[in-house]
N, C-alpha and C. Protein backbone atom coordinates (compact mmCIF):
# COMPACT_ATOMS: atom_id res chain seq x y z
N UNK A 1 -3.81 -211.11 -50.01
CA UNK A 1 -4.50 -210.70 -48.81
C UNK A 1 -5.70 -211.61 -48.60
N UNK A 2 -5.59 -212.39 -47.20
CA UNK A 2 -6.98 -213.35 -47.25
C UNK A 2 -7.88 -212.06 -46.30
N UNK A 3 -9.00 -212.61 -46.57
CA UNK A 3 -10.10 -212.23 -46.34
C UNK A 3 -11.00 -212.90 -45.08
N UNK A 4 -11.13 -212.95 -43.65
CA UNK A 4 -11.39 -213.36 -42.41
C UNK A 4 -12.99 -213.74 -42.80
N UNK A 5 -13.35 -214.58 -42.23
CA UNK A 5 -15.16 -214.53 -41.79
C UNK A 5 -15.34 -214.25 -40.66
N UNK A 6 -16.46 -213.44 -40.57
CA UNK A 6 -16.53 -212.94 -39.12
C UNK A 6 -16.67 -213.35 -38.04
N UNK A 7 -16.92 -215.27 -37.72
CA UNK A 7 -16.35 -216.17 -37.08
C UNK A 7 -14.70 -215.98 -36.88
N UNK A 8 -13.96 -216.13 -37.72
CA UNK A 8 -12.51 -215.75 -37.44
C UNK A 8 -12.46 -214.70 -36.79
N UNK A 9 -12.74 -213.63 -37.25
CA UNK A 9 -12.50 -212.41 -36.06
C UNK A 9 -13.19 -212.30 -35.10
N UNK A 10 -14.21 -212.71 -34.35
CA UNK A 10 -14.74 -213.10 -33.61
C UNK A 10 -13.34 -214.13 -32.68
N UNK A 11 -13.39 -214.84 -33.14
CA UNK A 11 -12.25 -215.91 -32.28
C UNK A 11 -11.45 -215.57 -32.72
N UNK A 12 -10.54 -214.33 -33.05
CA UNK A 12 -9.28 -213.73 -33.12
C UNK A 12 -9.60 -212.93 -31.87
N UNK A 13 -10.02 -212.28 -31.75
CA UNK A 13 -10.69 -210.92 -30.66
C UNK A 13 -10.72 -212.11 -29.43
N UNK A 14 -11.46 -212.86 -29.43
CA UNK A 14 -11.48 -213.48 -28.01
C UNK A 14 -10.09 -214.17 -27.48
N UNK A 15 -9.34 -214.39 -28.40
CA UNK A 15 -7.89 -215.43 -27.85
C UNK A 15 -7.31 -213.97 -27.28
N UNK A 16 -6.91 -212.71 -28.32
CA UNK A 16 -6.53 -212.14 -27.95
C UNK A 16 -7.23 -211.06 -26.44
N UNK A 17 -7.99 -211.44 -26.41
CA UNK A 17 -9.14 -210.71 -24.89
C UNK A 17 -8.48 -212.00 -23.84
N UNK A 18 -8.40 -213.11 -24.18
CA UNK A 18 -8.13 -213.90 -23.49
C UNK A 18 -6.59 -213.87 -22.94
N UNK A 19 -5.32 -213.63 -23.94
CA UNK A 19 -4.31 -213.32 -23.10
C UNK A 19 -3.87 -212.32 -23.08
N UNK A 20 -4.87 -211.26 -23.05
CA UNK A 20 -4.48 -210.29 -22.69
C UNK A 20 -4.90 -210.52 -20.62
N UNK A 21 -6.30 -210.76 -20.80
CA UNK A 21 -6.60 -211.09 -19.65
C UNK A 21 -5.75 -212.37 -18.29
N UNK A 22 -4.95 -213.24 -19.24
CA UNK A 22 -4.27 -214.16 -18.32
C UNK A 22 -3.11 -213.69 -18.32
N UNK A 23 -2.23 -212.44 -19.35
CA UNK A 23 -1.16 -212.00 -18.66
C UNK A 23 -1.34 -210.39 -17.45
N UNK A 24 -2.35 -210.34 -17.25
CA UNK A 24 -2.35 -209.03 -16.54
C UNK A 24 -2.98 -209.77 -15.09
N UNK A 25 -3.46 -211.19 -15.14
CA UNK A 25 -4.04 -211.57 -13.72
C UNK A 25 -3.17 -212.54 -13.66
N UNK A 26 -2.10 -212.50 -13.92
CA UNK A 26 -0.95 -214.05 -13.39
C UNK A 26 -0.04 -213.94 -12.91
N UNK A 27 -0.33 -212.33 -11.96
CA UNK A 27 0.56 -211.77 -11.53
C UNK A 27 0.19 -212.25 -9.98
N UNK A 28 -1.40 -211.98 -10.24
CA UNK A 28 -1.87 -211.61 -8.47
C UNK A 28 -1.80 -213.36 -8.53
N UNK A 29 -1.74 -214.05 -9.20
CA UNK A 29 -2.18 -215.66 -8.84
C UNK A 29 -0.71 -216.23 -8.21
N UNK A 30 0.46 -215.60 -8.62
CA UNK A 30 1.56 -216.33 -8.85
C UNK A 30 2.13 -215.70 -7.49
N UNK A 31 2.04 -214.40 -7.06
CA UNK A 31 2.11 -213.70 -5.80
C UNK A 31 1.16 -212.65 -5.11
N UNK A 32 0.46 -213.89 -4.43
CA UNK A 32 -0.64 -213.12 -3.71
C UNK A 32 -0.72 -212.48 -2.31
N UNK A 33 -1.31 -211.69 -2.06
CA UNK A 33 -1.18 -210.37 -0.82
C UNK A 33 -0.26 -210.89 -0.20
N UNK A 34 -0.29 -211.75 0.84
CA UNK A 34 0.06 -212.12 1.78
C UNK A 34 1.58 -213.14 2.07
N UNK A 35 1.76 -213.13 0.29
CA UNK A 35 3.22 -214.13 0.34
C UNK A 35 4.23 -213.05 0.02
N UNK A 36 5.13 -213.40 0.31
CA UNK A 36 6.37 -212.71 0.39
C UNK A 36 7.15 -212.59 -1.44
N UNK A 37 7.42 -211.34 -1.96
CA UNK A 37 7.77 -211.72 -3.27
C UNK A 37 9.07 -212.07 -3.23
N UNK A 38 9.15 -213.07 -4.35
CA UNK A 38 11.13 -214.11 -4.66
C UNK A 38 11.59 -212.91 -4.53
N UNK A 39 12.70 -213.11 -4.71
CA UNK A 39 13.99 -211.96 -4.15
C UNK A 39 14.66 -211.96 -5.72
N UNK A 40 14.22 -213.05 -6.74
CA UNK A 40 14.45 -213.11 -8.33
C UNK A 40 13.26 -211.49 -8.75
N UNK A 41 12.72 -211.71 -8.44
CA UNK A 41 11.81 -210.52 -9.15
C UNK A 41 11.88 -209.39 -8.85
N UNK A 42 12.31 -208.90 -6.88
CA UNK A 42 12.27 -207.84 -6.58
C UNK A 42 13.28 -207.48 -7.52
N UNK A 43 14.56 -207.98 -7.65
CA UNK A 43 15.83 -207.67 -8.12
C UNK A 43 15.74 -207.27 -9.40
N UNK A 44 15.18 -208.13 -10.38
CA UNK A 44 14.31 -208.03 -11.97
C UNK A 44 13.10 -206.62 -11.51
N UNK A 45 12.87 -206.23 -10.72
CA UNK A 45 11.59 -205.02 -10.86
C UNK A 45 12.52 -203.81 -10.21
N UNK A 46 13.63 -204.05 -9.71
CA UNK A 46 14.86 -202.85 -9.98
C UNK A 46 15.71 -202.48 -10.68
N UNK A 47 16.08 -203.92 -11.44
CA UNK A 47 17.49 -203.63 -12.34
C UNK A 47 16.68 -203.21 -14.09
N UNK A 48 15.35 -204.17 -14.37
CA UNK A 48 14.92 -203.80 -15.41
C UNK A 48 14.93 -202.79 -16.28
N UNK A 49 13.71 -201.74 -15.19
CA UNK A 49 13.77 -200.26 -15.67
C UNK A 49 15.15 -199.73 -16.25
N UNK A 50 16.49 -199.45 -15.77
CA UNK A 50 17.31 -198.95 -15.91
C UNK A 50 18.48 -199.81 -17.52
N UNK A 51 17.92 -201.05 -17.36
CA UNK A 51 18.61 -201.65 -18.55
C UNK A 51 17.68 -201.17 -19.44
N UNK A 52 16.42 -201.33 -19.45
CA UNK A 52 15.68 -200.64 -20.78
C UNK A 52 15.94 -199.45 -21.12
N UNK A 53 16.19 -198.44 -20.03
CA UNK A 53 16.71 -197.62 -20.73
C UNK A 53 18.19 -197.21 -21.52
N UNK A 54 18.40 -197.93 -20.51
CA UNK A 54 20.00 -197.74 -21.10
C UNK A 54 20.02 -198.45 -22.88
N UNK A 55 19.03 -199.93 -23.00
CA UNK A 55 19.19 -200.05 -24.05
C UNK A 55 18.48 -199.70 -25.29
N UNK A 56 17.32 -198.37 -25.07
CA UNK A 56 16.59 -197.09 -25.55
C UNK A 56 17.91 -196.30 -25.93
N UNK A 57 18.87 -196.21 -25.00
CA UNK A 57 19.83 -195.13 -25.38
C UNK A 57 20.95 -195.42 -26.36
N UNK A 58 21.01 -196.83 -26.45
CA UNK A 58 21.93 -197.12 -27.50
C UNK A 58 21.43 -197.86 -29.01
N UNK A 59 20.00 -197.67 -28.91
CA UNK A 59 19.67 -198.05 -30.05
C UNK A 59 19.18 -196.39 -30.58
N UNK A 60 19.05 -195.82 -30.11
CA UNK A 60 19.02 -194.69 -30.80
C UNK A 60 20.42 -193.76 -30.52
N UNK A 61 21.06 -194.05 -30.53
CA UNK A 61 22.35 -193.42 -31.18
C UNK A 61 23.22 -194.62 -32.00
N UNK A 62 22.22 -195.97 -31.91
CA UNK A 62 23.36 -196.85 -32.92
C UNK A 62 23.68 -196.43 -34.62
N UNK A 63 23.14 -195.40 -35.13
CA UNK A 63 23.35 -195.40 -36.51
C UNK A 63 23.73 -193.66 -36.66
N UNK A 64 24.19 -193.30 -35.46
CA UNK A 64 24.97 -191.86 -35.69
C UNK A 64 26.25 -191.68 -36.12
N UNK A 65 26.66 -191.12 -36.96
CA UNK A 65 28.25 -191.14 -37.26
C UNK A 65 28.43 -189.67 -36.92
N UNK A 66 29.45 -189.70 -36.34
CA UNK A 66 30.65 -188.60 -35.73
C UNK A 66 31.57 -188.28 -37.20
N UNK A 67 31.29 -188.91 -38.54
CA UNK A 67 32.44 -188.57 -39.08
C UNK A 67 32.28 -188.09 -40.35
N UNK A 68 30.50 -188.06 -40.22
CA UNK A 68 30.13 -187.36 -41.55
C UNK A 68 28.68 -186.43 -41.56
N UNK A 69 27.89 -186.14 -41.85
CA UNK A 69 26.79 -185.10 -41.96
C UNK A 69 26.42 -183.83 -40.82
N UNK A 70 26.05 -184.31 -39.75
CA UNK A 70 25.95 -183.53 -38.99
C UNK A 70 26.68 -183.66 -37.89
N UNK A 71 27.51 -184.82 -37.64
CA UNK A 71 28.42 -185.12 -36.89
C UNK A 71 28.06 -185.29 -35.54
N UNK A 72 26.56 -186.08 -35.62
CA UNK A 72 25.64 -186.26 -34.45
C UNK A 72 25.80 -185.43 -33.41
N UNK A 73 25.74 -183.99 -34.28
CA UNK A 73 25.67 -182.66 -32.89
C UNK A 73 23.98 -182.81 -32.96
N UNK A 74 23.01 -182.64 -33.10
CA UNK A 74 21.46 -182.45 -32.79
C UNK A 74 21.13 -183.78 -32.02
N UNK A 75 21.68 -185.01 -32.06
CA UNK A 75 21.63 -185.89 -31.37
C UNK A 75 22.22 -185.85 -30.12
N UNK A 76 23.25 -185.35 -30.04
CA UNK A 76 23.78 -184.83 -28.75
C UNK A 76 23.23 -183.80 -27.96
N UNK A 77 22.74 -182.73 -28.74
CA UNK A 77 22.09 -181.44 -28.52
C UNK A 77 20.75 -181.69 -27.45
N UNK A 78 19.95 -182.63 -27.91
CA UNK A 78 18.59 -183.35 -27.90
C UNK A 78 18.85 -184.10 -26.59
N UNK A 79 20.26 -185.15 -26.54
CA UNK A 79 20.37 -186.16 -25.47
C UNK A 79 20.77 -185.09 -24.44
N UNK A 80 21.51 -184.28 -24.00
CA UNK A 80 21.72 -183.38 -23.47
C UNK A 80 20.40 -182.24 -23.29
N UNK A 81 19.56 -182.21 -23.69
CA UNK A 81 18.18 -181.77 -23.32
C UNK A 81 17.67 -182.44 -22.55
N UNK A 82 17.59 -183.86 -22.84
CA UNK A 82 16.81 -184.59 -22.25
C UNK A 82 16.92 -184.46 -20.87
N UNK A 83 18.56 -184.94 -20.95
CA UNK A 83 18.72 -185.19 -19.45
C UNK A 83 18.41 -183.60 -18.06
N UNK A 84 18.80 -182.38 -19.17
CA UNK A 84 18.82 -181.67 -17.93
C UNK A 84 16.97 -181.19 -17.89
N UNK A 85 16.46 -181.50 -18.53
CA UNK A 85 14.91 -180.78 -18.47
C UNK A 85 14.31 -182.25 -16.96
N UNK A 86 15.03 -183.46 -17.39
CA UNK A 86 14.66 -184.08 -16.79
C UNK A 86 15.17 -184.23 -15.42
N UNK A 87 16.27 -183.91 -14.91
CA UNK A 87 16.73 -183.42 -13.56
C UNK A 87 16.18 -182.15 -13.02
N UNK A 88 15.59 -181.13 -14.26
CA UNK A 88 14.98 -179.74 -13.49
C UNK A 88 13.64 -180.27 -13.59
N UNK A 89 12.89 -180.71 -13.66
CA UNK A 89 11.43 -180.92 -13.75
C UNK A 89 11.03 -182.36 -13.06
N UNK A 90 11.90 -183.25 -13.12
CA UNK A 90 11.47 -184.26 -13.07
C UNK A 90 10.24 -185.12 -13.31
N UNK A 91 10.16 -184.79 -15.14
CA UNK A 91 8.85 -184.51 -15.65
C UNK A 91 9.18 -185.45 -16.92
N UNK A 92 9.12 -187.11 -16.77
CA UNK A 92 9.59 -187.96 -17.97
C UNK A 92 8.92 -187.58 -19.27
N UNK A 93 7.79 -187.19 -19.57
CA UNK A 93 6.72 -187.34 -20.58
C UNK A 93 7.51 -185.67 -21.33
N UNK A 94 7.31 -184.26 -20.61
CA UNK A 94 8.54 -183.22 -20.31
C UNK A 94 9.74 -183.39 -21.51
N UNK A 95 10.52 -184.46 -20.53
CA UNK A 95 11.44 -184.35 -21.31
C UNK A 95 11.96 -184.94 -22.35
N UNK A 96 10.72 -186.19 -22.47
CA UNK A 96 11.16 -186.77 -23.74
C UNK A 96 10.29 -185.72 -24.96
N UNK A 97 8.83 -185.39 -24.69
CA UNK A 97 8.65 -184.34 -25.85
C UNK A 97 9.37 -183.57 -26.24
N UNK A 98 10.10 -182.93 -25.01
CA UNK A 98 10.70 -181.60 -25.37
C UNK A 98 12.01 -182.24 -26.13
N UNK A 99 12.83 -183.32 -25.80
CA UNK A 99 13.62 -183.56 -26.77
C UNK A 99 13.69 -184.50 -28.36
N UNK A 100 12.47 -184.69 -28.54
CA UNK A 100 11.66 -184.94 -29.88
C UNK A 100 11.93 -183.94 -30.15
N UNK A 101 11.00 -182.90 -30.23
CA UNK A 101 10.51 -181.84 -30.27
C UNK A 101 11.98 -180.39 -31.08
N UNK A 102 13.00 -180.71 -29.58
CA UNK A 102 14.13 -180.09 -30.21
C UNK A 102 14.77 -180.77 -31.30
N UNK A 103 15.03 -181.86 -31.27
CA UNK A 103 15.74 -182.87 -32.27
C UNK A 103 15.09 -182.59 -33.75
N UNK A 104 13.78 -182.59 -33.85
CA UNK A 104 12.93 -182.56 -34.99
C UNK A 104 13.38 -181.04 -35.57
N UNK A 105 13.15 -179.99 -34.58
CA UNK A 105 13.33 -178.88 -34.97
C UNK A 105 14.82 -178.64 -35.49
N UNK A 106 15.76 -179.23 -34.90
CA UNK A 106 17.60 -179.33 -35.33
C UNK A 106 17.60 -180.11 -36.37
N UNK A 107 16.82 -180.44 -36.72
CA UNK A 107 17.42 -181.60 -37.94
C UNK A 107 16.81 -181.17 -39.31
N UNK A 108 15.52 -179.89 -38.77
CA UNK A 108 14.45 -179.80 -40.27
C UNK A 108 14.96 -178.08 -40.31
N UNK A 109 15.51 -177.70 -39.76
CA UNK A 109 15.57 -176.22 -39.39
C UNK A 109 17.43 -175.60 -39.63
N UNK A 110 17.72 -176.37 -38.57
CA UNK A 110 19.49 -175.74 -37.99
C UNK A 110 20.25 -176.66 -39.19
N UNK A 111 20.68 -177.71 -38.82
CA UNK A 111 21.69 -178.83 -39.96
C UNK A 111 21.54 -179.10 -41.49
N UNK A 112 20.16 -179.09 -41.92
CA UNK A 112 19.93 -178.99 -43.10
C UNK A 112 21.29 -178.64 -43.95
N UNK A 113 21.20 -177.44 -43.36
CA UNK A 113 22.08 -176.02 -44.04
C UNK A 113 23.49 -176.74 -43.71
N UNK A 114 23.91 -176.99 -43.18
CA UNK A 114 25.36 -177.76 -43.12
C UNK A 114 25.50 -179.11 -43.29
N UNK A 115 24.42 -179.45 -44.06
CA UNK A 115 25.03 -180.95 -44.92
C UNK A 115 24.68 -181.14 -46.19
């Protein structure tokens, strides 16, 4: 483990203040008020959202097996929470707690006992 001088962290803190600051303003520089945005980005600021999630959804069911312990019923139980708390509420924050929340409780509580 090295040990920083407080010159180093000093100019660690500022690079990082620094791009933090040139990626959050190189937005308005690159498309400003009055220009029209590429038709590359609108398309990338619609299709994005929905691939991230989709690929949220398959990295957390990539290591479930159907063919042994719990037979990814609380994972199902949970994904099937998600979705309907989130069509009745339309409340993202909602329904991802609440399906933590159930999942944690199915897995430390209900399945135990059947594996």
């Amino acid at each position: 483990m090295t040990i920083q001088t407080p010159l180093q962290l000093v100019i660690t803190i500022g690079i990082i203040a620094l791009g933090t600051f040139l990626i959050r303003a190189l937005p308005f520089f690159l498309f400003p008020a009055g220009k029209e945005t590429p038709r590359v980005v609108a398309y990338l600021g619609a299709a994005l959202p929905s691939a991230s999630i989709a690929m949220l959804v398959v990295y957390c069911f990539k290591n479930v097996s159907v063919f042994s312990g719990s037979h990814g019923l609380p994972e199902l139980i949970s994904a099937v929470f998600v979705i309907i708390v989130h069509k009745w509420k339309h409340n993202l924050l909602l329904s991802i707690v609440g399906g933590t929340v159930l999942y944690m409780l199915l897995v430390q509580l209900v399945f135990p006992v059947l594996a």
